[in-house]
Protein backbone atom coordinates (compact mmCIF):
# COMPACT_ATOMS: atom_id res chain seq x y z
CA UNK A 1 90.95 104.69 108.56
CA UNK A 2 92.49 102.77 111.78
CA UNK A 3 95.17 103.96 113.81
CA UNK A 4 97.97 101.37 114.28
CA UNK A 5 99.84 102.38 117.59
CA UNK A 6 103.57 101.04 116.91
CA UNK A 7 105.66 99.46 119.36
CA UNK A 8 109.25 98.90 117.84
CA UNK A 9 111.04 96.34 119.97
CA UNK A 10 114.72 95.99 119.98
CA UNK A 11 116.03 93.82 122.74
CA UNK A 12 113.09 93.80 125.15
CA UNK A 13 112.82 97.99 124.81
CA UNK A 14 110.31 100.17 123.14
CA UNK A 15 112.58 101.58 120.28
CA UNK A 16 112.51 103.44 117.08
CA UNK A 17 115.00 104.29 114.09
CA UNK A 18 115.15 106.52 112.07
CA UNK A 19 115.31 105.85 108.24
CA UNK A 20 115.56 102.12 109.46
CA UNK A 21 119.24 102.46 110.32
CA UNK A 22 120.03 100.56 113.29
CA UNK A 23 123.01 102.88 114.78
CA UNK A 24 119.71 106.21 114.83
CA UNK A 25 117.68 104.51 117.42
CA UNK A 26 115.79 105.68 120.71
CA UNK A 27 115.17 104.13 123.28
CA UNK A 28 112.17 104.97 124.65
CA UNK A 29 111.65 102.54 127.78
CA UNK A 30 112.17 99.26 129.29
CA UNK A 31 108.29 98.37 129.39
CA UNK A 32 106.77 98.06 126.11
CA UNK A 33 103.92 96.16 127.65
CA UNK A 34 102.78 98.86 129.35
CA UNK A 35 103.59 101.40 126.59
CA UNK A 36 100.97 99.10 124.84
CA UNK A 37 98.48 99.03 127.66
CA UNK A 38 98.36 103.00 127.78
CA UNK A 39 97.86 102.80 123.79
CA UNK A 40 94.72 100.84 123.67
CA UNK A 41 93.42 102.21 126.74
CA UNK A 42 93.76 105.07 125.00
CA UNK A 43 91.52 104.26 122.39
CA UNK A 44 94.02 102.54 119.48
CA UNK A 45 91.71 100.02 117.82
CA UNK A 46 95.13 97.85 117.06
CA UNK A 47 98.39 97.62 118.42
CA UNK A 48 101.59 97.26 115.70
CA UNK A 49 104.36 95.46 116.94
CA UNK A 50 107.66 95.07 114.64
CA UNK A 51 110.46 92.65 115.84
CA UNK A 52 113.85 94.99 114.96
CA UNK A 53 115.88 91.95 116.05
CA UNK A 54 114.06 89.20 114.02
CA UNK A 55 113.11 91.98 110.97
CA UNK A 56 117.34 91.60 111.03
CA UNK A 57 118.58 88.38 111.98
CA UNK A 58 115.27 86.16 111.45
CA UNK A 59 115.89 85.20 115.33
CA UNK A 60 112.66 85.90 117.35
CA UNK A 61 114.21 87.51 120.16
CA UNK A 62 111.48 88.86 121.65
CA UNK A 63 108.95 86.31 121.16
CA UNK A 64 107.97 86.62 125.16
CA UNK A 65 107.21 90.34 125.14
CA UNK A 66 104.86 90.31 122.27
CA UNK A 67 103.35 87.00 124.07
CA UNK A 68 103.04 89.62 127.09
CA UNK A 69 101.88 92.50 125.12
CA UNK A 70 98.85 90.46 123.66
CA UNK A 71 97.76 89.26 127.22
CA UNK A 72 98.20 93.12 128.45
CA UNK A 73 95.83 94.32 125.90
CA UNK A 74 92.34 93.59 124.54
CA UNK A 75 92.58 94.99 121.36
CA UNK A 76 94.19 93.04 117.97
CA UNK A 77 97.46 92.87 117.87
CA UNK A 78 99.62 93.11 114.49
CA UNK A 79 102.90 91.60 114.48
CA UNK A 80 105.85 91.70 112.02
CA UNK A 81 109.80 91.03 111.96
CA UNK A 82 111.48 88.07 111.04
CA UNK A 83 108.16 86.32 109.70
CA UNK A 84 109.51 84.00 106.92
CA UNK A 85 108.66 81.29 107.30
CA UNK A 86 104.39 79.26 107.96
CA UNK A 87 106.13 78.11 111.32
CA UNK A 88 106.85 81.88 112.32
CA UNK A 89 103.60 82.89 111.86
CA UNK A 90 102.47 79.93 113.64
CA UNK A 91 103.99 80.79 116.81
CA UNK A 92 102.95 84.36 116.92
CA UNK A 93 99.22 82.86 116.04
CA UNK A 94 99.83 80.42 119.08
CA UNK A 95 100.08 83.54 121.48
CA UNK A 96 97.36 85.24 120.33
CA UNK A 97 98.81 87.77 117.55
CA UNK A 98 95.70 88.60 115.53
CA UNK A 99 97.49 89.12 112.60
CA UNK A 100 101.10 88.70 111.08
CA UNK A 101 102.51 91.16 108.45
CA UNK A 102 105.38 88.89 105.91
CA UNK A 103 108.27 91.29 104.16
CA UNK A 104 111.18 90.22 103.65
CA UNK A 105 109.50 86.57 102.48
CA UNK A 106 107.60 88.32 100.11
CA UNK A 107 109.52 89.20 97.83
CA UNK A 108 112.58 86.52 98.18
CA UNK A 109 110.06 83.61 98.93
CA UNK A 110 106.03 84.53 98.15
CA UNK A 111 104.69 81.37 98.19
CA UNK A 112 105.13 81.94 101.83
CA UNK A 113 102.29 84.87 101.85
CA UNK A 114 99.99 82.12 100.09
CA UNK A 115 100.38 79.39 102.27
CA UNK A 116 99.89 81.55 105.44
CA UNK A 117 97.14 83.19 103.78
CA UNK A 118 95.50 79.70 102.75
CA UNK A 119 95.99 78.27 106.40
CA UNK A 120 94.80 81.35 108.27
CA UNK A 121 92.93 83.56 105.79
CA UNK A 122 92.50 87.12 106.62
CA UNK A 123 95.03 87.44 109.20
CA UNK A 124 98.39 87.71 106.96
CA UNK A 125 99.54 91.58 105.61
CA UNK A 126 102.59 91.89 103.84
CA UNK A 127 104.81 94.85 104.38
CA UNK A 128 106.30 96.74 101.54
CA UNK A 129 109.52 99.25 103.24
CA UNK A 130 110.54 101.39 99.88
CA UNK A 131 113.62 103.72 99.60
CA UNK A 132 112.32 105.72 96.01
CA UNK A 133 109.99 103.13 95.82
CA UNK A 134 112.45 99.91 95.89
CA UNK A 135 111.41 97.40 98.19
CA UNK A 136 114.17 97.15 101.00
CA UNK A 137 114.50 93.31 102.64
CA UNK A 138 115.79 92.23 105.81
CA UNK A 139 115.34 95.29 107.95
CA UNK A 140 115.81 97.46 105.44
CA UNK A 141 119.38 96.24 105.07
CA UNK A 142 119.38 95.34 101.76
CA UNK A 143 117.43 96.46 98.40
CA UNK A 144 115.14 93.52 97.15
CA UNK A 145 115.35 94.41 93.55
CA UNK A 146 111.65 95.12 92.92
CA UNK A 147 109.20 98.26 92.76
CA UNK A 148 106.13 98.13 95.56
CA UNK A 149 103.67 99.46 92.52
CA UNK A 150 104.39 96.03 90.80
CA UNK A 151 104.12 93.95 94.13
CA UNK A 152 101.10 95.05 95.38
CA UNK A 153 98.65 93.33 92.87
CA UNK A 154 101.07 90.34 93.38
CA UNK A 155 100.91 89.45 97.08
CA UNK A 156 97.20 90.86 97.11
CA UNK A 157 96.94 87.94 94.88
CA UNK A 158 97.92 85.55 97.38
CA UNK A 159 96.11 86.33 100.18
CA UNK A 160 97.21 89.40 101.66
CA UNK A 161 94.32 90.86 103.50
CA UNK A 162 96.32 94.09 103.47
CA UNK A 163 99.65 95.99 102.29
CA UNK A 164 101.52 98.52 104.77
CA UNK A 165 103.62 100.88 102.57
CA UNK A 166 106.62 102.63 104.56
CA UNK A 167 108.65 105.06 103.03
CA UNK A 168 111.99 104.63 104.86
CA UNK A 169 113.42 108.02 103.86
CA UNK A 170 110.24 109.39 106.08
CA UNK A 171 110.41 106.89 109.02
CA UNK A 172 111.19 108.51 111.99
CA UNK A 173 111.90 111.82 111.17
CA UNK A 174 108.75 113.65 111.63
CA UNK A 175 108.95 114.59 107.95
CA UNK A 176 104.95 113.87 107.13
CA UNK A 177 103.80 111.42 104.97
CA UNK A 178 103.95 110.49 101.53
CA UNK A 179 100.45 111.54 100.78
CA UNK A 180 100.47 111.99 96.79
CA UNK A 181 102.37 108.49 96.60
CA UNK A 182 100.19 106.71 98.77
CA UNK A 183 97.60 108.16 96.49
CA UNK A 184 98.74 107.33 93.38
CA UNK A 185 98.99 103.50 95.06
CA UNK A 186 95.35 103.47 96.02
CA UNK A 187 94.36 104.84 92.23
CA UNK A 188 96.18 102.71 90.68
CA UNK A 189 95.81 99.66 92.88
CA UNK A 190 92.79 99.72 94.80
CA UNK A 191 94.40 98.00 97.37
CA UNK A 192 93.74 98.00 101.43
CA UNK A 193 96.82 100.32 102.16
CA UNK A 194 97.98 100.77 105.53
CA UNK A 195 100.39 104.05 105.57
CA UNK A 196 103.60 104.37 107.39
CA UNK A 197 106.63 106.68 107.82
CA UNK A 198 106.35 110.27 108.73
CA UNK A 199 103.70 111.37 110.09
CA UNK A 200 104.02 114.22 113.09
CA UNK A 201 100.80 114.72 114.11
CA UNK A 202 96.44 115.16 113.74
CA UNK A 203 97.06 117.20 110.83
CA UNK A 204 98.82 114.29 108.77
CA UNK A 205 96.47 111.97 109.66
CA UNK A 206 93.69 114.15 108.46
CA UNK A 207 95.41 114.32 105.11
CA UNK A 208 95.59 110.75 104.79
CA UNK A 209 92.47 109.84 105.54
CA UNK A 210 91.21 112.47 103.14
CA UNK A 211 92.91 109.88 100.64
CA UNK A 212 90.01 108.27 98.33
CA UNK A 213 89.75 106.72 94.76
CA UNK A 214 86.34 105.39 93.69
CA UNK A 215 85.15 105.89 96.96
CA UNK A 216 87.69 104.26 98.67
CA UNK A 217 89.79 105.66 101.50
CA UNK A 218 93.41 104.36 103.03
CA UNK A 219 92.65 101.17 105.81
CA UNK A 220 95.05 102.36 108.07
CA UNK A 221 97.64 104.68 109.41
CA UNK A 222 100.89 103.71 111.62
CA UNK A 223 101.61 105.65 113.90
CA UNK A 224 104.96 105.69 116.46
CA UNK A 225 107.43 108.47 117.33
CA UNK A 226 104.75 111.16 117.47
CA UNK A 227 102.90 109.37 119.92
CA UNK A 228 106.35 108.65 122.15
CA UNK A 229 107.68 112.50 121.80
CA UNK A 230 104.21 113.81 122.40
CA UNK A 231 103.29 115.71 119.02
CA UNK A 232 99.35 113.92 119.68
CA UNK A 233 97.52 111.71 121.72
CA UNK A 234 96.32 108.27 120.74
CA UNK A 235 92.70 110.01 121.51
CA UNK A 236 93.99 112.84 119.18
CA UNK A 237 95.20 110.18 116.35
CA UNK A 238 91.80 108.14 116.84
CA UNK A 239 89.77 111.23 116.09
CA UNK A 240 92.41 112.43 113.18
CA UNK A 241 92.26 109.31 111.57
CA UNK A 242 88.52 109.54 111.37
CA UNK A 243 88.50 112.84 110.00
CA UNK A 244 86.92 112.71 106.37
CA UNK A 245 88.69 115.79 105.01
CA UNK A 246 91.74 118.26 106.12
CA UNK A 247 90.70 120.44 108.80
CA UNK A 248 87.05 118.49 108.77
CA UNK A 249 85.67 117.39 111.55
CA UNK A 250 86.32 113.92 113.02
């Protein structure tokens, strides 16, 4: 299971919400570059970057700091927000963004996952942000009308090299995972899940990658707001996430 180190940018700042509201949020600093330096120096074998302003308004605000994260690091870098469109994904693929995660597009538009998928194959994900398991669009501003159970199969179908599930109730709070959903996904899916929202520290990570159906085991954990408030180091969450069973060794 790979550690995702998140870096949530909201006007040029290092950021995160809680329970995707946009009036909960904390800044952390003015230097997300080198908040993403320290990460993969650190060990994190990818970098997640989420545009709050274009995940809202579609607008890529901060289209020069993630150009200046991806020369600042050597590790891939994962980018969504505001991805709706080929051309989006495009530019982000133009400054060296390994791969692009699609959410709001899939689900109101997911011919858009296909044809980035068929252009660039391998290096699309599509993000699925559930309250109670409804699919929430446009930065988690609005309910999209459909269950992430019954769009996983769907956008795996066209193309999506992975699926990050985030349970927005969790996000940000500290609150742990949602480790029996997550695992009722991967039964009943057998999908490359990446988890999200939640989790507080090495033991949560350890849970999740104890995850497995037929053998197969989560493909990734996010991880933001533990790393920021000190609850674990990214060497900590590198070793967690390569644990192979709660309180096993890494």
């Amino acid at each position: 299971m790979d550690l995702f180190a998140a870096v949530d940018l909201r006007a040029g700042r290092a950021v995160r919400l809680v329970e995707g509201d946009f009036g909960r949020e904390t800044a952390y600093t003015d230097d997300p570059v080198g908040v993403a330096r320290r990460f993969a120096e650190g060990g994190a074998p990818w970098i997640h970057v989420v545009d709050l302003d274009a995940a809202r308004t579609g607008e890529p605000t901060n289209r020069a700091v993630i150009e200046a994260i991806v020369a600042a690091v050597t590790v891939p870098v994962q980018v969504g927000g505001g991805v709706r469109r080929v051309e989006d994904a495009a530019a982000l693929f133009a400054v060296g963004v390994t791969r692009v995660v699609v959410g709001t597009a899939a689900v109101s538009d997911p011919e858009v996952v296909g044809a980035i998928a068929g252009r660039w194959p391998g290096r699309v994900a599509v993000g699925l942000d559930h309250r109670d398991g409804e699919v929430q669009v446009r930065g988690w501003t609005e309910g999209g009308g459909r269950r992430v159970a019954e769009l996983i199969p769907e956008v795996l179908d066209a193309g999506a090299s992975a699926v990050i599930v985030t349970d927005i109730r969790r996000d940000g709070r500290l609150a742990g995972p949602d480790v029996v959903g997550l695992a009722g996904l991967l039964e009943t899916t057998g999908a490359p899940l990446v988890a999200s929202g939640g989790i507080a520290g090495s033991d949560d990570l350890r849970l999740l990658a104890s995850v497995r159906s037929g053998g197969q085991g989560l493909a990734g954990a996010i991880v933001g707001r533990a790393l920021y408030e000190g609850q674990l180091t990214v060497e900590e969450a590198v070793a967690a996430c390569g644990a192979m069973d709660p309180g096993g060794p890494a």
